[in-house]
Protein backbone atom coordinates (compact mmCIF):
# COMPACT_ATOMS: atom_id res chain seq x y z
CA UNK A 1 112.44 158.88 62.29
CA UNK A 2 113.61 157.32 59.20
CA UNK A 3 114.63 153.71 58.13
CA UNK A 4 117.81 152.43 59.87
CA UNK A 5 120.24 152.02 56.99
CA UNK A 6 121.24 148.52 58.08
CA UNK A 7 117.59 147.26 58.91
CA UNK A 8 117.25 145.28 55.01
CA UNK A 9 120.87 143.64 55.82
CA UNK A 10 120.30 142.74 59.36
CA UNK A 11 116.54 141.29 58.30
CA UNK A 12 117.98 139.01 55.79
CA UNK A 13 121.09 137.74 57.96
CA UNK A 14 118.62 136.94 60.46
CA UNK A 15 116.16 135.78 58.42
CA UNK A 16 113.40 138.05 60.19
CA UNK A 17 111.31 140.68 58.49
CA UNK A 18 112.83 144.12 57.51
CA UNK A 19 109.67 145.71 60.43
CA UNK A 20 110.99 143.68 62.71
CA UNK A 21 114.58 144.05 62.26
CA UNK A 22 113.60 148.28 62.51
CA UNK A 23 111.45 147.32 65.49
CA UNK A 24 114.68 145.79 67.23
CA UNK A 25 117.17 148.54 65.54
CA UNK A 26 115.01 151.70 67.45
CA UNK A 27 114.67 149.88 70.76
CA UNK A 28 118.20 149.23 70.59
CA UNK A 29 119.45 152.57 69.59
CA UNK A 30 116.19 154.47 72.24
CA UNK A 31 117.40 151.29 75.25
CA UNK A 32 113.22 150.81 75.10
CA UNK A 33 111.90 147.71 75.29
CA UNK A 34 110.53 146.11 72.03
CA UNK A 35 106.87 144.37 71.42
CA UNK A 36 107.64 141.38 69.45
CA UNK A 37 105.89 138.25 69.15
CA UNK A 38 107.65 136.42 66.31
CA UNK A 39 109.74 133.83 67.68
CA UNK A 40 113.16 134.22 65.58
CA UNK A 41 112.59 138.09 65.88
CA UNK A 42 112.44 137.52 70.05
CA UNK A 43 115.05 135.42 70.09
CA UNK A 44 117.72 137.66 68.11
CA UNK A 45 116.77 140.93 70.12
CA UNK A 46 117.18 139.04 73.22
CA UNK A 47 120.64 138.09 72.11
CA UNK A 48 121.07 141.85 72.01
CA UNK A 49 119.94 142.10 75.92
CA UNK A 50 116.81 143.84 74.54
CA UNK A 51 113.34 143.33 76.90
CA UNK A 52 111.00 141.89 74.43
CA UNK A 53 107.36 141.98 75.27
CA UNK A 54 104.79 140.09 73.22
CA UNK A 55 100.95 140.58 72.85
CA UNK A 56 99.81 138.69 75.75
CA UNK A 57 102.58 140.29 77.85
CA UNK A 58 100.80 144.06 77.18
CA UNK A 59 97.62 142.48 77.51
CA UNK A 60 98.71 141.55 81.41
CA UNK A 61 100.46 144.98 82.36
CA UNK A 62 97.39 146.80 81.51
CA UNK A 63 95.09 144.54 83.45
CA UNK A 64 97.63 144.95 86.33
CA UNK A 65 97.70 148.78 86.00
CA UNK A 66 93.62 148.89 86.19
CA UNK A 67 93.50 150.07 82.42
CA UNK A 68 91.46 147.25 80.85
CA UNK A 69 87.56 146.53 82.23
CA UNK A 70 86.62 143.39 83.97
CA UNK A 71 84.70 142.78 80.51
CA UNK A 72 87.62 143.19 78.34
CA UNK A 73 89.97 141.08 80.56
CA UNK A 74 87.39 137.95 80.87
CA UNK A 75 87.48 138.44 76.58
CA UNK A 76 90.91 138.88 76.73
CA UNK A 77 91.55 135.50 78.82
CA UNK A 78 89.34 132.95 76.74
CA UNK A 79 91.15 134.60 74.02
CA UNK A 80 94.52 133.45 75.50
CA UNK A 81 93.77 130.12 76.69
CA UNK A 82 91.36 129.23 73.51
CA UNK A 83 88.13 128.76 75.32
């Protein structure tokens, strides 16, 4: 899929980075959800009633679905609360 053409403009009026502003362009335009974990860049796609999902937020749906080992998610959880 190629660049949106606005993505440079819309990066700079929001002050977010041009991968983030084609991050939130292709979710918009595909009505996906968009993994996001810069704060500005969160904050503008949920002004666009996008779903943003952020690291952590993956890192919980998979150990819900059964798709990350007890090993991983003990890792995973002194990883998140700095332990």
């Amino acid at each position: 899929m190629d660049d949106p053409s606005n993505a440079d403009q819309l990066a700079e009026n929001v002050g977010i980075h041009r991968g983030k502003a084609c991050a939130i362009l292709l979710a918009k335009s595909l009505s996906v959800p968009v993994l996001l974990d810069d704060s500005d860049a969160r904050k503008f796609a949920l002004d666009l009633d996008l779903e943003v999902i952020g690291s952590v937020g993956i890192i919980i749906k998979a150990v819900k679905l059964g798709l990350i080992s007890r090993e991983v998610r003990k890792a995973c959880k002194c990883y998140v609360v700095k332990c």
